[in-house]
C-alpha atoms as a PDB file:
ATOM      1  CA  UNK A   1      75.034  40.646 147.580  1.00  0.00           C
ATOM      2  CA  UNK A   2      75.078  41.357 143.841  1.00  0.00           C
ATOM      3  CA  UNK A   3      77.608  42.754 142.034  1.00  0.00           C
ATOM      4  CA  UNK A   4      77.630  43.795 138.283  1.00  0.00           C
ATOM      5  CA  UNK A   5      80.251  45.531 136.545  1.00  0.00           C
ATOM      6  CA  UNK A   6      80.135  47.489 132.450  1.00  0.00           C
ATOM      7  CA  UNK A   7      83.366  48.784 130.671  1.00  0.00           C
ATOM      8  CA  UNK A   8      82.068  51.852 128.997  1.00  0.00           C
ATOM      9  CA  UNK A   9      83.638  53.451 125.977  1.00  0.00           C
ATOM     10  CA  UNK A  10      84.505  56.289 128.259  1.00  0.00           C
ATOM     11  CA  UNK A  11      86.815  58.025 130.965  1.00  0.00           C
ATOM     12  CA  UNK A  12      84.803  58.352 134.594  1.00  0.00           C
ATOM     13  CA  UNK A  13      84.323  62.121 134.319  1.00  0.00           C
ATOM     14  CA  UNK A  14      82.572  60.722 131.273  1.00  0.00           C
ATOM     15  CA  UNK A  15      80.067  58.832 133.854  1.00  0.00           C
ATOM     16  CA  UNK A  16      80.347  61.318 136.486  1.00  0.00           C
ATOM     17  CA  UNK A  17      78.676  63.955 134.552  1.00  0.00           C
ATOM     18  CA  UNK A  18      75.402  61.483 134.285  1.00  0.00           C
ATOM     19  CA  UNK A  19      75.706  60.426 137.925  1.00  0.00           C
ATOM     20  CA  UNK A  20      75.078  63.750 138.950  1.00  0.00           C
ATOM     21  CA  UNK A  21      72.447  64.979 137.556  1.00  0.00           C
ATOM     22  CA  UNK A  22      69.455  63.778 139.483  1.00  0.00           C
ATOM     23  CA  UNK A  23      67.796  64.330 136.577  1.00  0.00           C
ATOM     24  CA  UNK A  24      69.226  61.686 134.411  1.00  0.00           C
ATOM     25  CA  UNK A  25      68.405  58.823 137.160  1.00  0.00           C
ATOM     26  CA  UNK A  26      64.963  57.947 135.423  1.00  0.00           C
ATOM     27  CA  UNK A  27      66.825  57.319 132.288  1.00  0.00           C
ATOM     28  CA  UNK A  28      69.119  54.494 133.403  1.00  0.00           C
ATOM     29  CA  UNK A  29      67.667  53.366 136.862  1.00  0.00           C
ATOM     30  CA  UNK A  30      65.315  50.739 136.278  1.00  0.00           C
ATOM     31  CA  UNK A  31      61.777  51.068 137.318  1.00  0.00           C
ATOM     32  CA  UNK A  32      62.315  54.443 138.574  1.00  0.00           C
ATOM     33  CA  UNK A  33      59.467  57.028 136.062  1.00  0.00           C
ATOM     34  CA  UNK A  34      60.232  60.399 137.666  1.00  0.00           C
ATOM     35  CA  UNK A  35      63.352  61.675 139.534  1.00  0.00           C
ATOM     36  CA  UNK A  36      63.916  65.318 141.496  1.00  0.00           C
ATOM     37  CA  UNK A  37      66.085  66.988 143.697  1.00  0.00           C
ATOM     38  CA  UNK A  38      64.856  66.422 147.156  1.00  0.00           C
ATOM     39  CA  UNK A  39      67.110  67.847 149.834  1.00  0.00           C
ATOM     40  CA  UNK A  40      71.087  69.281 149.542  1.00  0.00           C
ATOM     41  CA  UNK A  41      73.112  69.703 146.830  1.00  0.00           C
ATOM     42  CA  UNK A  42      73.362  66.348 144.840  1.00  0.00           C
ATOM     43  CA  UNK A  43      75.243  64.399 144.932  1.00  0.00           C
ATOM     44  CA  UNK A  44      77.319  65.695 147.700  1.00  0.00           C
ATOM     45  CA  UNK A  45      77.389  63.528 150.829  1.00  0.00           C
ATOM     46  CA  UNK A  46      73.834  63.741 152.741  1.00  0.00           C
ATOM     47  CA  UNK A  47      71.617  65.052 150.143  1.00  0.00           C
ATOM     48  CA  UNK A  48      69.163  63.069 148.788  1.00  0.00           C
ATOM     49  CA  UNK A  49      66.577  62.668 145.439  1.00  0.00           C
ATOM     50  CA  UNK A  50      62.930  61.269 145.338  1.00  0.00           C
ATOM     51  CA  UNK A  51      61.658  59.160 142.797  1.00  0.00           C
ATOM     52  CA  UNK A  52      59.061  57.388 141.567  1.00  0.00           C
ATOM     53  CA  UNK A  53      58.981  53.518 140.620  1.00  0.00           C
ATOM     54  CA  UNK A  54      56.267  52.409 138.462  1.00  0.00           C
ATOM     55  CA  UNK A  55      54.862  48.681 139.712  1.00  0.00           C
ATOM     56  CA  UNK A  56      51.796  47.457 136.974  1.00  0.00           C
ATOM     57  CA  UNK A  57      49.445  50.267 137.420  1.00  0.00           C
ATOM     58  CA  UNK A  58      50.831  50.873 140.643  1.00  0.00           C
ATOM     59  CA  UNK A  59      52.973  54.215 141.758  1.00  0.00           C
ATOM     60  CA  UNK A  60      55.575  53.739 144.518  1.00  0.00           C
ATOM     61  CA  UNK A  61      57.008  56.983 146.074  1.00  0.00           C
ATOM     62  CA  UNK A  62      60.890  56.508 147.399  1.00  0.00           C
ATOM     63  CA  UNK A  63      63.837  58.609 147.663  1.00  0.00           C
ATOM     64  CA  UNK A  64      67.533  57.678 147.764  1.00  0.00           C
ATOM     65  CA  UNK A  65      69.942  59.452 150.055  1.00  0.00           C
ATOM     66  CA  UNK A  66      74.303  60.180 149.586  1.00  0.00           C
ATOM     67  CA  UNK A  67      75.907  58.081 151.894  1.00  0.00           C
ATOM     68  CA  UNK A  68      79.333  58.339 150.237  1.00  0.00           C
ATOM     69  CA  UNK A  69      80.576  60.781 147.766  1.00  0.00           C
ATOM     70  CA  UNK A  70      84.308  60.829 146.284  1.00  0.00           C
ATOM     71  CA  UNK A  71      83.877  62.311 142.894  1.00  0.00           C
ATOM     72  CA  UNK A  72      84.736  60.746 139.846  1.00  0.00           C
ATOM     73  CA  UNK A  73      85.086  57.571 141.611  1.00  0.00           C
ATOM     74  CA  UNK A  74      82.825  56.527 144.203  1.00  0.00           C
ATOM     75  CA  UNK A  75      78.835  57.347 144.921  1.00  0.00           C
ATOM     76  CA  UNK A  76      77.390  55.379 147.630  1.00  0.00           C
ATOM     77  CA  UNK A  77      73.486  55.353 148.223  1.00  0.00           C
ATOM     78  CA  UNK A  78      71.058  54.455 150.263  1.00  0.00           C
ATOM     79  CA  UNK A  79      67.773  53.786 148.658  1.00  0.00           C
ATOM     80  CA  UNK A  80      64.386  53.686 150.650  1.00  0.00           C
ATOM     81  CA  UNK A  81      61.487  52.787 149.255  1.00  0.00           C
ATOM     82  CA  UNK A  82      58.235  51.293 151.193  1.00  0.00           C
ATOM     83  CA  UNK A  83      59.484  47.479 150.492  1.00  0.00           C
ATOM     84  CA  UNK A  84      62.728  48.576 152.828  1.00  0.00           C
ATOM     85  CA  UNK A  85      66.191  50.147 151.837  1.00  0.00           C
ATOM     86  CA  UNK A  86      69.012  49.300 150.115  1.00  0.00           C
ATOM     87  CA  UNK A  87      72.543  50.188 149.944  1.00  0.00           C
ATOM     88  CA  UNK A  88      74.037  50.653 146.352  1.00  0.00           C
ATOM     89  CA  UNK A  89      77.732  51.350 145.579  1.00  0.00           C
ATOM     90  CA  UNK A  90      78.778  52.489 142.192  1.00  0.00           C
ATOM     91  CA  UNK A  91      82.573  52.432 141.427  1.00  0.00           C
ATOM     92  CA  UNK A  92      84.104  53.941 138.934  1.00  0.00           C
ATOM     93  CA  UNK A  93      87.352  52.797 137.772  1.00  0.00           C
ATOM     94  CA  UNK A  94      89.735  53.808 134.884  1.00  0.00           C
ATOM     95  CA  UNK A  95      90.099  51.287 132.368  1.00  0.00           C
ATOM     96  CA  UNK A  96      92.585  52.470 130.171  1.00  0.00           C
ATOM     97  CA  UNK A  97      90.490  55.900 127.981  1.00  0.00           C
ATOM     98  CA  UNK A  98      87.475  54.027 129.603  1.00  0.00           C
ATOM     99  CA  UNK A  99      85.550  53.073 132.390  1.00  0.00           C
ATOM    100  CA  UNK A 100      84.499  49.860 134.545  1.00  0.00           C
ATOM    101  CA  UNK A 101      81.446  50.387 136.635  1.00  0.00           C
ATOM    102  CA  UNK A 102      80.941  48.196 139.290  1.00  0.00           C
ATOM    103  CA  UNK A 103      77.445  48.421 141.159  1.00  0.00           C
ATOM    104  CA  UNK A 104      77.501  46.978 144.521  1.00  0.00           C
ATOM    105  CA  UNK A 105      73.601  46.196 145.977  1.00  0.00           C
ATOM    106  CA  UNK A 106      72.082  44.473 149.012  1.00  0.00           C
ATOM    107  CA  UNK A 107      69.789  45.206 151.398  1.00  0.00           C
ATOM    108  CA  UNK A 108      69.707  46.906 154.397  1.00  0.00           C
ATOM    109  CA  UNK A 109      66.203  46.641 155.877  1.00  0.00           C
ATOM    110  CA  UNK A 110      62.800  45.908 155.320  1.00  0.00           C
ATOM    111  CA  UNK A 111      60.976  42.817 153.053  1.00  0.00           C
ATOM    112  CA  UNK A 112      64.123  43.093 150.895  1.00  0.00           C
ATOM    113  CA  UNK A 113      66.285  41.987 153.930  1.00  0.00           C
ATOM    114  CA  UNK A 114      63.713  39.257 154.925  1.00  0.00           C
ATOM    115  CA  UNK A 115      63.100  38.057 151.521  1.00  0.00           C
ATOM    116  CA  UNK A 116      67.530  38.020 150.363  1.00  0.00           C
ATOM    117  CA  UNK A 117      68.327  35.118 149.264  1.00  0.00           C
ATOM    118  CA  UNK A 118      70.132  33.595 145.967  1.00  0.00           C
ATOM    119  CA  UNK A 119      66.787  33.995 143.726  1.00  0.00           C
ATOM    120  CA  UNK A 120      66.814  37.816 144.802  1.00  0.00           C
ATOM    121  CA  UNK A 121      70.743  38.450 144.107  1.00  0.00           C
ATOM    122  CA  UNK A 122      69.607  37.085 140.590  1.00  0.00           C
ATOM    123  CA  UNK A 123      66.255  39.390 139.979  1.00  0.00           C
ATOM    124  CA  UNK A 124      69.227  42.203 141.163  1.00  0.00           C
ATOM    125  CA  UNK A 125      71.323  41.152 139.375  1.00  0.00           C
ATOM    126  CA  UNK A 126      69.156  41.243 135.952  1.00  0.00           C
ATOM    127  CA  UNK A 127      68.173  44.252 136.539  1.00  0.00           C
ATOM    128  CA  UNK A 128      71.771  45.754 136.870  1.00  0.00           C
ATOM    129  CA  UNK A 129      72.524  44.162 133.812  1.00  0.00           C
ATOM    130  CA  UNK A 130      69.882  46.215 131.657  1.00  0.00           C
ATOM    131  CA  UNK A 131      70.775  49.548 134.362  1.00  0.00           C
ATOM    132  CA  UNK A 132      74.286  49.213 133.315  1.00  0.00           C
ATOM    133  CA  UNK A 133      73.433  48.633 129.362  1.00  0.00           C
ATOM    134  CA  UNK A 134      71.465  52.501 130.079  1.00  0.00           C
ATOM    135  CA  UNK A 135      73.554  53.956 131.954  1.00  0.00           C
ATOM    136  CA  UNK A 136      76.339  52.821 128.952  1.00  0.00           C
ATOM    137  CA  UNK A 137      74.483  53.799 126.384  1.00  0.00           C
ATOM    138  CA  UNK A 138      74.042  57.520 127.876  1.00  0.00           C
ATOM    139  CA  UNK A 139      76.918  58.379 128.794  1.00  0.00           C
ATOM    140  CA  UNK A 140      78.314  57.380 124.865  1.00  0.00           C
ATOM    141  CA  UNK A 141      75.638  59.175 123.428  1.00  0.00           C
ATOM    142  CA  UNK A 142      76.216  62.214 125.133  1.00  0.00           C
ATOM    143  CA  UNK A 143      79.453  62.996 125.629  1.00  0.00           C
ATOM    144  CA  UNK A 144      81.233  62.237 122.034  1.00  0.00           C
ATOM    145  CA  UNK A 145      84.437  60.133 122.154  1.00  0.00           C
ATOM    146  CA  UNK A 146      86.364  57.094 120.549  1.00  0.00           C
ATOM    147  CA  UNK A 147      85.033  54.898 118.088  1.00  0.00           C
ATOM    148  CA  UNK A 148      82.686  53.170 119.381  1.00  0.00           C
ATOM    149  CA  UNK A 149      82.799  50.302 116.310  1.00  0.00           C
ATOM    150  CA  UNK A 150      84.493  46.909 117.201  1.00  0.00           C
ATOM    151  CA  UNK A 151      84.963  47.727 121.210  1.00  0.00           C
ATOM    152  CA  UNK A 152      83.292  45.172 123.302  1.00  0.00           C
ATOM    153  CA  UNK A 153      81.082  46.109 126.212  1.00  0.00           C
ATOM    154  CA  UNK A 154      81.677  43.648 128.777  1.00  0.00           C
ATOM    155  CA  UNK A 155      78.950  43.031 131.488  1.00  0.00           C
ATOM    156  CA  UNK A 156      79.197  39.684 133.430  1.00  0.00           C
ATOM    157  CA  UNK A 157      78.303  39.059 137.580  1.00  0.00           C
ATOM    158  CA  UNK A 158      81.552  39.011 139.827  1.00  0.00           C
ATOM    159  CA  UNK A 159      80.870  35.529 141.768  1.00  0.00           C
ATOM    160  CA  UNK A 160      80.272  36.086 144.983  1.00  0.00           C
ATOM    161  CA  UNK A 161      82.810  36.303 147.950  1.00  0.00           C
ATOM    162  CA  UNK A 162      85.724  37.289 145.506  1.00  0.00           C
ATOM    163  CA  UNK A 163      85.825  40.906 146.690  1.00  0.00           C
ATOM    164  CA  UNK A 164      87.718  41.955 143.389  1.00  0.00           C
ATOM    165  CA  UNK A 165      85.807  43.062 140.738  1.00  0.00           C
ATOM    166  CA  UNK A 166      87.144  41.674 136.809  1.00  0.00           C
ATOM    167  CA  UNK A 167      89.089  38.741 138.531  1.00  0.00           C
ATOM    168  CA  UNK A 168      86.799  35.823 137.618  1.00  0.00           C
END
């Protein structure tokens, strides 16, 4: 299981807004090129957005389904791709006029499930580290808010088996 969380400089209906627009996915969801609305409304519970992940010269067609959805605070997802599926949980918290996003992956099934292991949680867990820096960095940029000078960004793993997010 990997688990990542980012304080960003703002309040969830701050992050909410990016979340959900299926549009915005390709802009902070590592490796995925092109994202649309597929079926339903997104990102109300059931509906679902395909994408496209971009492998070398290689194109790999997916889409990601709502498997939980309790806006501004909880978005639940199940992605699919050829290589298996995956379920990712992203928590929103307040943190004060902020936010801490926690992003909660593993795999369900498929090569992803026969290949988890410690090595994988830390290839997931580099590549939430860089999704969280985007997703960050979007939501500041477009929806204006406190200084942004001197705050910290925090972004560290949650070991595993603590359950609790921030309690290292």
């Amino acid at each position: 299981m990997a688990i990542r969380y980012q304080l960003i400089r703002r309040p969830p209906a701050a992050v909410w807004r990016v979340l959900q627009r299926p549009s915005s996915y390709a802009d902070w969801v590592v490796g995925t090129h092109e994202t649309a609305a597929r079926e339903g409304r997104w990102p109300e519970l059931g509906s679902s957005l395909s994408y496209t992940l971009k492998i070398g010269p290689r194109r790999v067609e997916g889409h990601t389904v709502v498997r939980r959805h309790e806006p501004p605070r909880h978005l639940e997802l199940e992605a699919k791709s050829p290589f298996g599926n995956a379920r990712i949980a992203i928590d929103v918290r307040d943190w004060g006029d902020e936010s801490l996003v926690i992003v909660d992956e593993h795999p369900l099934r498929g090569l992803g499930d026969k290949l988890h292991n410690v090595l994988f949680d830390t290839l997931i867990q580099l590549r939430h580290r860089d999704m969280l820096s985007r997703l960050a960095r979007l939501v500041e940029r477009e929806t204006p808010g406190q200084s942004d000078d001197g705050g910290r960004r925090g972004s560290a793993s949650v070991p595993h088996g603590t359950g609790e997010a921030g309690h290292d």
